[in-house]
Protein backbone atom coordinates (compact mmCIF):
# COMPACT_ATOMS: atom_id res chain seq x y z
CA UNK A 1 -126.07 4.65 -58.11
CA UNK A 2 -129.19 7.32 -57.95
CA UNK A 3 -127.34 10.76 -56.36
CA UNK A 4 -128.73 11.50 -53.06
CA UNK A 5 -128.63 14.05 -50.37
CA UNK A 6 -125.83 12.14 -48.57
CA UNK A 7 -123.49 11.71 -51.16
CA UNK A 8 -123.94 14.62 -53.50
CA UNK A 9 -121.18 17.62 -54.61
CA UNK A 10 -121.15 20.47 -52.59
CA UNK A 11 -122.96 23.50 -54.07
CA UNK A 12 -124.12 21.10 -57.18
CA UNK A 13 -126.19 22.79 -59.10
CA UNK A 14 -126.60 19.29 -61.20
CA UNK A 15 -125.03 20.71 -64.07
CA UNK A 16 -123.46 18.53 -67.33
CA UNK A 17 -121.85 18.81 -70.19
CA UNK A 18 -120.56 17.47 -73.35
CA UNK A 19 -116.93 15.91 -74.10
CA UNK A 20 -114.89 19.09 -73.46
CA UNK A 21 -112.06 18.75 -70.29
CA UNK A 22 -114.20 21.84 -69.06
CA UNK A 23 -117.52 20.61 -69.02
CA UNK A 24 -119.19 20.32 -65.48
CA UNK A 25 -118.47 16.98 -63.28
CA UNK A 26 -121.15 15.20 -62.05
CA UNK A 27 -120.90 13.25 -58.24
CA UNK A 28 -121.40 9.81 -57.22
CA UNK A 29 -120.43 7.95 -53.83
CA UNK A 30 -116.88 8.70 -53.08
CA UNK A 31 -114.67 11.82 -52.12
CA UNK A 32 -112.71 11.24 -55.52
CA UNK A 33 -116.19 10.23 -57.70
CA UNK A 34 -116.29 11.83 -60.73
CA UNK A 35 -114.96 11.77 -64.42
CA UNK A 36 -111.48 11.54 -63.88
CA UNK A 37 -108.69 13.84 -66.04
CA UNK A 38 -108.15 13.03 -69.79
CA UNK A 39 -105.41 12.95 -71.49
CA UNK A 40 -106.45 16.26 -73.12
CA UNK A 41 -106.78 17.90 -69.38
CA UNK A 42 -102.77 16.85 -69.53
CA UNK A 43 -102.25 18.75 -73.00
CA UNK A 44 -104.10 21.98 -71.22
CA UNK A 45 -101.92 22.14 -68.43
CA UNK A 46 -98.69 21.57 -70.77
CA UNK A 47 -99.68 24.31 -72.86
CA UNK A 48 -100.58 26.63 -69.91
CA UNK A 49 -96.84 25.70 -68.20
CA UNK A 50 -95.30 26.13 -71.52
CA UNK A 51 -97.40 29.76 -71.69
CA UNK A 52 -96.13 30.45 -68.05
CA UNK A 53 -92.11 29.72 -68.88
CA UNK A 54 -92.29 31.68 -71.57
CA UNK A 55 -93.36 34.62 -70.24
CA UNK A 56 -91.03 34.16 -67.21
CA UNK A 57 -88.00 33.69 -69.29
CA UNK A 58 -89.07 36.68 -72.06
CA UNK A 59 -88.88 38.59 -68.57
CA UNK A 60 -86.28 37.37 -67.15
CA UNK A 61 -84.25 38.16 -70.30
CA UNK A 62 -84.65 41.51 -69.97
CA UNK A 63 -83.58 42.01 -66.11
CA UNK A 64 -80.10 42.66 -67.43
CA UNK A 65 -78.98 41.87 -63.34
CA UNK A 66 -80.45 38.34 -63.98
CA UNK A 67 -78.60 34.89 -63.98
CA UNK A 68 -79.47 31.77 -65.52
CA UNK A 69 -80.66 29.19 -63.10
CA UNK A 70 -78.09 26.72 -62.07
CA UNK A 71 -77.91 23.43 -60.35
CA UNK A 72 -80.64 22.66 -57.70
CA UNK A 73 -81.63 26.38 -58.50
CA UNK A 74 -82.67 24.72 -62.20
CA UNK A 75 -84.93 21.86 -60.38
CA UNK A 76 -86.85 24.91 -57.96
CA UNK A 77 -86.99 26.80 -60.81
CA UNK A 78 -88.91 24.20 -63.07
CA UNK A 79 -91.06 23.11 -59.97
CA UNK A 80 -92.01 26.34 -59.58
CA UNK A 81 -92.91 27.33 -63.60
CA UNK A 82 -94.95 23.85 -63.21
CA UNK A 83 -97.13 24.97 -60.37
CA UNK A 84 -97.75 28.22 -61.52
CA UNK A 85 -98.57 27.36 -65.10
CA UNK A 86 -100.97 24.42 -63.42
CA UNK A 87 -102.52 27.27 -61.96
CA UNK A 88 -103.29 29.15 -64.92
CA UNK A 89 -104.74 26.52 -65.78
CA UNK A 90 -107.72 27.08 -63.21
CA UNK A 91 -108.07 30.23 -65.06
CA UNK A 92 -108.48 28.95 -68.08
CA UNK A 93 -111.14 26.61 -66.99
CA UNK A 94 -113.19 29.64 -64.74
CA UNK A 95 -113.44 31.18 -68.61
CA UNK A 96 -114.17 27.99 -70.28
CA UNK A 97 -117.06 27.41 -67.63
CA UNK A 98 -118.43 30.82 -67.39
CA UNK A 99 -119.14 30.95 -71.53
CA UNK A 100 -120.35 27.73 -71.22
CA UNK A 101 -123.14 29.24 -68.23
CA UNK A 102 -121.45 26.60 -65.63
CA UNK A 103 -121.17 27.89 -62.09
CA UNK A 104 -116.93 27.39 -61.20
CA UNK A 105 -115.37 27.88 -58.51
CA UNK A 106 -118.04 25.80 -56.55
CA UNK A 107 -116.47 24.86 -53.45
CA UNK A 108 -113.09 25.40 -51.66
CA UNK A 109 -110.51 23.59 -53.18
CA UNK A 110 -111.67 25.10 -56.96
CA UNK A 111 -111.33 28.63 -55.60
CA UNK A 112 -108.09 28.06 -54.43
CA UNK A 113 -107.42 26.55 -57.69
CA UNK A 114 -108.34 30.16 -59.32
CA UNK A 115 -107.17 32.06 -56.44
CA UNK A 116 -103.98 30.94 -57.29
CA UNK A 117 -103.75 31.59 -60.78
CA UNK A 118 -105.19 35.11 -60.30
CA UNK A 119 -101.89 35.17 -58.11
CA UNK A 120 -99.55 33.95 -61.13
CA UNK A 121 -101.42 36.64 -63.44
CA UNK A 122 -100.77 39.43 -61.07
CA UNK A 123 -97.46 38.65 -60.58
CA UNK A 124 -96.54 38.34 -64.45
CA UNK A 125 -98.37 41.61 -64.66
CA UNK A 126 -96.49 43.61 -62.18
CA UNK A 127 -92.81 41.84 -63.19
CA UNK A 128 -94.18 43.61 -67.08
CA UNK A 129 -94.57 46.94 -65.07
CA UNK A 130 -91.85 46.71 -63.47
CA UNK A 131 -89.58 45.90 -66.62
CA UNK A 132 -91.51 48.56 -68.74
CA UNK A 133 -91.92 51.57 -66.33
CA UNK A 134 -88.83 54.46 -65.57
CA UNK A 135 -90.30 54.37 -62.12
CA UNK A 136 -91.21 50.53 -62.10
CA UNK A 137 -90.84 49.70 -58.00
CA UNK A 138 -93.43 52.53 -57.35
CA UNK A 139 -95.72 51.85 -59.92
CA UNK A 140 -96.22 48.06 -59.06
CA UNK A 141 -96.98 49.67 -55.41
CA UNK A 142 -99.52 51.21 -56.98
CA UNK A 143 -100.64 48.89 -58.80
CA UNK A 144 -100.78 46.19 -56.63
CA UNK A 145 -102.64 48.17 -53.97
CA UNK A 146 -105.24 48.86 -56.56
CA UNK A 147 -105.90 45.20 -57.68
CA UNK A 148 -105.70 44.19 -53.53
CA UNK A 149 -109.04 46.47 -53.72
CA UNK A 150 -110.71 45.65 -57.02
CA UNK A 151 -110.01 42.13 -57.54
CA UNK A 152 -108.37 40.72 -54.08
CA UNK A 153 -111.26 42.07 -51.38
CA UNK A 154 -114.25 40.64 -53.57
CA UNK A 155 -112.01 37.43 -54.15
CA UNK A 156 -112.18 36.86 -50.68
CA UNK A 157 -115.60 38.02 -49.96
CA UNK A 158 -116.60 35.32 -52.66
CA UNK A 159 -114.83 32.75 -51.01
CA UNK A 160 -116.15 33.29 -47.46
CA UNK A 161 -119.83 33.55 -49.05
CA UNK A 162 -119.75 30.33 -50.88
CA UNK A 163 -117.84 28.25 -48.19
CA UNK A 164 -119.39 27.25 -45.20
CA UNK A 165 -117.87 25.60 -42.03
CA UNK A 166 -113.73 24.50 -42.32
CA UNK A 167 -113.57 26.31 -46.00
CA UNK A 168 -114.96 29.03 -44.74
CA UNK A 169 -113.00 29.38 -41.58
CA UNK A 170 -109.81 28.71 -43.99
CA UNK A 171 -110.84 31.41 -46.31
CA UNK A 172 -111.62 33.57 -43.10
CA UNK A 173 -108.04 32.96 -41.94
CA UNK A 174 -106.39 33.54 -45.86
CA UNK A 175 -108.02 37.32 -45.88
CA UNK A 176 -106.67 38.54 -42.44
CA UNK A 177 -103.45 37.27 -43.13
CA UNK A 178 -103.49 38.67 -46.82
CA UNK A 179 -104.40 41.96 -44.85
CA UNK A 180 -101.90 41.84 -42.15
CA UNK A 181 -99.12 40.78 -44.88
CA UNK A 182 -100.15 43.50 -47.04
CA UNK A 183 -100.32 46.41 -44.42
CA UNK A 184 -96.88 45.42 -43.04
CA UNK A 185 -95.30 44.55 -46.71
CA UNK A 186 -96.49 48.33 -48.44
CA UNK A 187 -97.44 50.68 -45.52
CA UNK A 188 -95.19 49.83 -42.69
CA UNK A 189 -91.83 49.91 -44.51
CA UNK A 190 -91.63 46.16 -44.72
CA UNK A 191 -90.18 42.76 -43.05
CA UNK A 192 -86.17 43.55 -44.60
CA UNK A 193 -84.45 40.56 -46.30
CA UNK A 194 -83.82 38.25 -43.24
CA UNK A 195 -87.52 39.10 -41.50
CA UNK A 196 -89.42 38.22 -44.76
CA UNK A 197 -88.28 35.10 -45.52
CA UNK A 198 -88.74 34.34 -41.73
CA UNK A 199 -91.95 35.59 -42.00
CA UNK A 200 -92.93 34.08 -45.58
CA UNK A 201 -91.48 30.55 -44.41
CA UNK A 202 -93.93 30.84 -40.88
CA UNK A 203 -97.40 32.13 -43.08
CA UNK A 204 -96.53 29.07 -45.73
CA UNK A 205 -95.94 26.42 -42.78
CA UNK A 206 -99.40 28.11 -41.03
CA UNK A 207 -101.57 27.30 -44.19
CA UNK A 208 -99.90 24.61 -44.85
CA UNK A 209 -100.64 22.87 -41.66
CA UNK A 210 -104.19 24.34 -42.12
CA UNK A 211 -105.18 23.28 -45.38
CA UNK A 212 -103.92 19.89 -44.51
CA UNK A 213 -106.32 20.15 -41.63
CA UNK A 214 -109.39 20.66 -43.77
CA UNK A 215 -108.47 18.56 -46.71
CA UNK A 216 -108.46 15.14 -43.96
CA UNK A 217 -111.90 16.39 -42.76
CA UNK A 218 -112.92 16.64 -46.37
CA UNK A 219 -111.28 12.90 -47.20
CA UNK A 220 -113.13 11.68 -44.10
CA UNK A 221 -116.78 13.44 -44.96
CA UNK A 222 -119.41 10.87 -45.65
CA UNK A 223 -121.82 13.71 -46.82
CA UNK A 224 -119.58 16.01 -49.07
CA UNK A 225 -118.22 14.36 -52.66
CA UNK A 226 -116.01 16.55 -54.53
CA UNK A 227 -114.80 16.28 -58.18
CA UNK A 228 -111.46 16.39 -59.45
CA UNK A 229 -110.48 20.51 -59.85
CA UNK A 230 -111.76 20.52 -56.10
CA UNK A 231 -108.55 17.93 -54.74
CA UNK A 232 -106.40 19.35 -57.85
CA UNK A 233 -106.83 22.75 -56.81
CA UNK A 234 -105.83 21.39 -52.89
CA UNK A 235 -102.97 19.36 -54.42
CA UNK A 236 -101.31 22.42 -56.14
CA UNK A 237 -101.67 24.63 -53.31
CA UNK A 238 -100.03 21.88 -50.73
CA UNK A 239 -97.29 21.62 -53.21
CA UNK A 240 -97.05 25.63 -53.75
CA UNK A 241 -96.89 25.17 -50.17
CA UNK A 242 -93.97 23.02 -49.45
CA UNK A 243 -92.37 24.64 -52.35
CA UNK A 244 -92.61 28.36 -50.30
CA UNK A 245 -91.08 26.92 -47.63
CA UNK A 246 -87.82 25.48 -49.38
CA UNK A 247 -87.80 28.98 -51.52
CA UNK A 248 -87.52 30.59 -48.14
CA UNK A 249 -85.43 28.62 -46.35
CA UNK A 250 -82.87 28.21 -49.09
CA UNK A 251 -82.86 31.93 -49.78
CA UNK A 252 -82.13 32.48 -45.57
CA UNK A 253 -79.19 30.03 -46.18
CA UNK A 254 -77.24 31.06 -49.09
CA UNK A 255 -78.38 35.07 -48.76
CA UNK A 256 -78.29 35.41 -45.24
């Protein structure tokens, strides 16, 4: 089937390449039409989980006030290393792609994908801070309120540029809260124990019911096609998601 104008990739720039997991997906006529993930796509991601647990245990070890993981706090805990080393992942592949002259992220599901492993990276980073610094809780302050300025603002600004319409207006919707959540989290004192999870568990269920919103308009477009880190990126972030939401509201039950 020739490509035309009503079935082609959003933002395709008509790009191929070779045999490599990372080489640029072409589009034919459906929302899930393209080369599908190898079995060396599934060897990436393993490595990039087993890259993720490692660093979260190696820091974990040394939080002397830290217990082992127990019970259904074992299953969370896995769930959670999964996700996050699936999104490092999408790091991995905005490298790959970039060398290789490939525009990536191209639409909105593929910038979530890196959005959220940009996330996982910052987070290792200021944990390492944290554990190496005498005055670790005000230098990841600092720290993070520099990389909300340097990396975070043009983040957005990249995503709002290269979405249009319901990615756009999602993308729109991710900054102010990012803002708001910032502004109240690190210059207004903060939400206390009970008031952040509250408020954590509300923002989560918010994008949640949003991105579910503009993923159905995307499965029901008979003009857009999207390739496989576009829905993989929108399949990690439902399930980072739903997996906020049971953080939260089993913290609020066995914390208080």
């Amino acid at each position: 089937m020739s490509e035309t104008s009503t079935n082609r990739y959003p933002d395709d720039t008509g790009e191929t390449g070779g045999d490599s997991p990372f080489a640029s997906e072409s589009s034919v006529g459906s929302p899930f039409a393209d080369r599908k993930p190898s079995v060396l796509h599934l060897m990436v991601l393993a490595a990039c989980v087993a890259v993720y647990m490692s660093a979260q245990q190696t820091i974990s070890l040394s939080d002397s006030g830290a217990s082992a993981p127990e019970g259904a706090e074992t299953l969370l805990w896995g769930s959670w290393a999964i996700l996050e080393g699936g999104y490092l992942a999408g790091l991995l592949l905005l490298v790959v792609r970039r060398v290789r002259g490939q525009k990536f992220p191209r639409t909105g599901g593929e910038i979530l994908w890196v959005i959220g492993g940009i996330g996982v990276a910052q987070d290792l980073l200021l944990r390492l801070v944290l554990m190496l610094s005498e005055n670790g809780y005000m230098a990841c302050r600092l720290l993070a309120l520099l990389l909300g300025l340097v990396v975070w603002v043009p983040v957005y600004l990249y995503a709002v540029r290269r979405c249009r319409g319901r990615w756009r207006a999602y993308y729109i919707l991710g900054a102010a809260v990012a803002f708001g959540w910032f502004l109240v989290d690190h210059c207004l004192g903060g939400f206390g124990h009970t008031g952040y999870h509250v408020a954590y568990c509300g923002r989560m269920g918010i994008f949640l019911l949003a991105l579910t919103a503009v993923a159905a308009f995307d499965l029901r477009s008979t003009q857009d096609r999207f390739s496989w880190p576009h829905w993989f990126g929108v399949g990690l972030e439902v399930c980072h998601l739903v997996l906020g939401i049971v953080w939260s509201l089993a913290m609020l039950v066995t914390v208080g």
